[in-house]
Protein backbone atom coordinates (compact mmCIF):
# COMPACT_ATOMS: atom_id res chain seq x y z
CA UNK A 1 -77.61 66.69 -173.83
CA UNK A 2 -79.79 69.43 -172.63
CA UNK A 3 -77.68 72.30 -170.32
CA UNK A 4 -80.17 71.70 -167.84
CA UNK A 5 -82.90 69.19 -167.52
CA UNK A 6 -85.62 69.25 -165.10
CA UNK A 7 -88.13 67.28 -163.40
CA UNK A 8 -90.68 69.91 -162.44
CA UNK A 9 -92.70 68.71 -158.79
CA UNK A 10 -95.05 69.74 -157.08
CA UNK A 11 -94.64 72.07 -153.65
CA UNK A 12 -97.71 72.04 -151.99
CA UNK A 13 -100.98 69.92 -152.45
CA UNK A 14 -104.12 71.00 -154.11
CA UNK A 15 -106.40 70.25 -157.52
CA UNK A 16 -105.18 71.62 -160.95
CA UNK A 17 -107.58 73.88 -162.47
CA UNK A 18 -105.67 75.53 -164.84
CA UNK A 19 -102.79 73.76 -167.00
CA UNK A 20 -101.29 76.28 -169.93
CA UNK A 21 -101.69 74.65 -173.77
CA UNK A 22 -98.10 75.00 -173.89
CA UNK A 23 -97.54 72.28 -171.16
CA UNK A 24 -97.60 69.46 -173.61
CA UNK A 25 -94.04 67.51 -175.41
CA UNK A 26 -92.29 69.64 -177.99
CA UNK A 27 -93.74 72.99 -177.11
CA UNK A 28 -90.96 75.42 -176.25
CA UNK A 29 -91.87 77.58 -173.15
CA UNK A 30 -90.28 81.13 -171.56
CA UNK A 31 -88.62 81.54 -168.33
CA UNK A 32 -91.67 82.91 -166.10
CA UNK A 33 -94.73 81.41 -168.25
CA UNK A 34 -97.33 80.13 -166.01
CA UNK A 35 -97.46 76.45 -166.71
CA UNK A 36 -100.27 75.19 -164.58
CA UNK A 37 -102.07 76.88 -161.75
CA UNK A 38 -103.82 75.31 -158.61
CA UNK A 39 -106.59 75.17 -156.19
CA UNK A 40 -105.76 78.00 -153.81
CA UNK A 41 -108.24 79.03 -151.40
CA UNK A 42 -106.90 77.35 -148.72
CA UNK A 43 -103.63 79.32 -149.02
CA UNK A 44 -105.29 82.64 -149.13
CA UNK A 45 -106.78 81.55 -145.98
CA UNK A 46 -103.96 80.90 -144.34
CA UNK A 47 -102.36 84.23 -145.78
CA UNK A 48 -105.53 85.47 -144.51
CA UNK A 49 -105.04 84.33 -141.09
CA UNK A 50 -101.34 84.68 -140.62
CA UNK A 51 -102.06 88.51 -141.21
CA UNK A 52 -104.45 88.88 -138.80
CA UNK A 53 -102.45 86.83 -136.25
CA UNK A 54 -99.36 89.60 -136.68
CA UNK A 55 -101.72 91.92 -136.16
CA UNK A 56 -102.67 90.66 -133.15
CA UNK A 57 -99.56 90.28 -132.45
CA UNK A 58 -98.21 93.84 -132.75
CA UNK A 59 -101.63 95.38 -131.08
CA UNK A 60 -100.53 92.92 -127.68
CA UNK A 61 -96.66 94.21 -128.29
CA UNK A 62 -98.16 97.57 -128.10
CA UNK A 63 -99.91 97.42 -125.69
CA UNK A 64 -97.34 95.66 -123.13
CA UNK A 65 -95.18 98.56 -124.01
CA UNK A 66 -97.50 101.00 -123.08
CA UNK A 67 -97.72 98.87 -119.92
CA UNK A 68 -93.66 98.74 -119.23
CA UNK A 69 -93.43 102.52 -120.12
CA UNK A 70 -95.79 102.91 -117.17
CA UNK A 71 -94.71 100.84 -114.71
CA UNK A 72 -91.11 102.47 -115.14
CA UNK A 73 -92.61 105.54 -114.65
CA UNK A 74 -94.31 104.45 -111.03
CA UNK A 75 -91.54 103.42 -109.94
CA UNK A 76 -89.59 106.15 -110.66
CA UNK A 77 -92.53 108.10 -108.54
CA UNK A 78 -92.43 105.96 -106.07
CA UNK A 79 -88.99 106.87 -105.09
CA UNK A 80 -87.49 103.46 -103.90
CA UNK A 81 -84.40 104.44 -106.01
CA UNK A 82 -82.39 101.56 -107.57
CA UNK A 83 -83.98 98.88 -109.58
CA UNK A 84 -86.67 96.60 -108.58
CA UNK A 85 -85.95 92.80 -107.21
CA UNK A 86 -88.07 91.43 -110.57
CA UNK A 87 -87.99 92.37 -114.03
CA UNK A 88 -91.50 91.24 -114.04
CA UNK A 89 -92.18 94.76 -112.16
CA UNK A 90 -90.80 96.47 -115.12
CA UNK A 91 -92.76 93.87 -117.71
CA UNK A 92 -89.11 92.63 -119.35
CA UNK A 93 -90.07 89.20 -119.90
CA UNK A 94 -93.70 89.87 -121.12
CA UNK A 95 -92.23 93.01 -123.05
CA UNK A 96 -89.67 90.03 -124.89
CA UNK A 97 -92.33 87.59 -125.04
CA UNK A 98 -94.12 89.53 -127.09
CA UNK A 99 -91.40 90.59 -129.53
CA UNK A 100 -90.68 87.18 -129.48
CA UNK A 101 -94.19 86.95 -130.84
CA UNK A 102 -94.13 89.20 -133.47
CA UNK A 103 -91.29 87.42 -134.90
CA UNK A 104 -92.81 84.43 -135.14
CA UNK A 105 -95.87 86.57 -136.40
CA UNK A 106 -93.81 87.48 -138.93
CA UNK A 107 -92.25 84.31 -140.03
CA UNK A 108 -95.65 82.65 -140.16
CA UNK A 109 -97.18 85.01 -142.70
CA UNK A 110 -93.87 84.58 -144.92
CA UNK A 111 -94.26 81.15 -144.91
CA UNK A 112 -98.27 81.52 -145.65
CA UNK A 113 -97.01 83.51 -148.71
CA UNK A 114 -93.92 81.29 -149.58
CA UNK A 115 -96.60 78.36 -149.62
CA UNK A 116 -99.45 80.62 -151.78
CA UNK A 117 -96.78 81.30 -154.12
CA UNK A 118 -95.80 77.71 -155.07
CA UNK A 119 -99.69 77.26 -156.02
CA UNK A 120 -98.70 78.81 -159.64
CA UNK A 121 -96.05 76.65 -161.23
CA UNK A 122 -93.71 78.56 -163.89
CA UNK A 123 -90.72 77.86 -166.07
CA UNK A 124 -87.64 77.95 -164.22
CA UNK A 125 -86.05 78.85 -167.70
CA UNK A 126 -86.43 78.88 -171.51
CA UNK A 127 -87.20 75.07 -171.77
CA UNK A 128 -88.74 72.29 -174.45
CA UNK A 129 -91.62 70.97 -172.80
CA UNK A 130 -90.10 66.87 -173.05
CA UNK A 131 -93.38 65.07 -170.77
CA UNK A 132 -96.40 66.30 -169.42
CA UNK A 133 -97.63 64.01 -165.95
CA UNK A 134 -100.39 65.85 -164.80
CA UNK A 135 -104.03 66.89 -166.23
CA UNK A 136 -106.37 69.57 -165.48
CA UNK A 137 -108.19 68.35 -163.07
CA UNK A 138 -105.58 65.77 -161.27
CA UNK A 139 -105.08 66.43 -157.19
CA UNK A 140 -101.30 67.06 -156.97
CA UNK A 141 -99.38 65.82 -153.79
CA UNK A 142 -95.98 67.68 -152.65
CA UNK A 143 -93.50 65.99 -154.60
CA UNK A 144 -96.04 64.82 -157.21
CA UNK A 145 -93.70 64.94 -160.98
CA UNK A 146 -95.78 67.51 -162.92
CA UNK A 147 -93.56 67.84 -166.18
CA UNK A 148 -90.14 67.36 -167.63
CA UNK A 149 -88.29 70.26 -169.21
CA UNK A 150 -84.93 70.70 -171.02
CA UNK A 151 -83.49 74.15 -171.55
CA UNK A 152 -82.80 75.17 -174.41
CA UNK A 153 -79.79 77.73 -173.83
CA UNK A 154 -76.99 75.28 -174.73
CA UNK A 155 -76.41 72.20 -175.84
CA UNK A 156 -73.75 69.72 -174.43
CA UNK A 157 -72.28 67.57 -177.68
CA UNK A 158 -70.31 64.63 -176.64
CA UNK A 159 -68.13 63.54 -180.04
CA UNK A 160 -65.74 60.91 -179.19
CA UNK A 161 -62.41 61.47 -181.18
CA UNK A 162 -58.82 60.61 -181.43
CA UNK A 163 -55.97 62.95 -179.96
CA UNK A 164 -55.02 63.52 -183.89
CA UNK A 165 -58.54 64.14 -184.40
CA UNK A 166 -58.22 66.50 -181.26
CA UNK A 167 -55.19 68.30 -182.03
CA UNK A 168 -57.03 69.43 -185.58
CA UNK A 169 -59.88 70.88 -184.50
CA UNK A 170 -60.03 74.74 -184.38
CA UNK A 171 -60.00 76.96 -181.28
CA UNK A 172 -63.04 78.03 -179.58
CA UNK A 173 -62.55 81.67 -180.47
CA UNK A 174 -62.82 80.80 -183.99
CA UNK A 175 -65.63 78.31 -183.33
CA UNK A 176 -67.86 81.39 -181.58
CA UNK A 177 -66.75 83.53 -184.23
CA UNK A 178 -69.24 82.29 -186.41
CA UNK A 179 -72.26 83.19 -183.99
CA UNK A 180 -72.28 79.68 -182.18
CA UNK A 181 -71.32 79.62 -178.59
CA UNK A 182 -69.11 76.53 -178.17
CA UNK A 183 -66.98 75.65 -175.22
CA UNK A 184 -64.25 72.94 -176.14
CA UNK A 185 -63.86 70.99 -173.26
CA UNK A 186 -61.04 68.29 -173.33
């Protein structure tokens, strides 16, 4: 048995147009190779646009806080003393709305980026490449199977034997002694 085995899917939807040779059975892959690329112009678009949407965003937070800054200071010329019967006469809530838009700013374009990223598929881990599902070519849905993989770190053995059997068998320390990591489990 493999140490891990993996179903590779799809994360976002688009049309393969590149697919590395070494996605095919029996060919051993790295941990990082690109194994198949897709269509992403859409993404960068919405990269694209999630940018320019946090920029808007921070131009309208500065600009509200250029606002607030001088609203407290006419009030503080107008010498009513105390504080005024609204924070809206101060711009709190549009000064919070607008951090509160930043944020979401923010979390848009990391999501844009998150989403841009899973366009590129790559090995999770040193792997045998067991089945290939996918072409170049083929329009891949989220949660479209694009390849099986088995690592190829450690094996798992199961070997059935007797407690006699058992009990004459050799530590592990001597077993990894001799360059092969084993773990004896019992």
């Amino acid at each position: 048995e493999p140490h891990y085995s993996l179903t590779l899917k799809a994360q976002t939807n688009g049309q393969v147009i590149l697919q590395s040779p070494q996605l095919e059975a029996g060919c051993q892959v790295k941990k990082g190779d690109l194994l198949l690329q897709m269509e992403d112009s859409d993404y960068l678009s919405a990269v694209a646009g999630a940018r320019s949407d946090l920029a808007t965003a921070k131009l309208t937070l500065l600009e509200e806080q250029r606002e607030a800054s001088q609203a407290q200071a006419e009030w503080d010329a107008s010498g009513l003393g105390g504080e005024p019967d609204s924070d809206l006469v101060l711009h709190v809530p549009q000064l919070e709305a607008d951090m509160a838009a930043v944020v979401m700013a923010e979390a848009a374009l990391a999501s844009a980026l998150k989403d841009l990223s899973r366009t590129k598929m790559v090995a999770p881990f040193d792997a045998i490449v067991v089945q290939r599902l996918t072409s170049p070519g083929s329009y891949l849905q989220v949660g479209t199977e694009v390849a099986t993989l088995y690592s190829t770190d450690m094996v798992e053995v199961a070997v059935p034997l007797s407690t006699r059997d058992w009990e004459n068998l050799p530590d592990a320390k001597t077993l990894s002694d001799n360059s092969w990591p084993v773990q004896i489990k019992g």
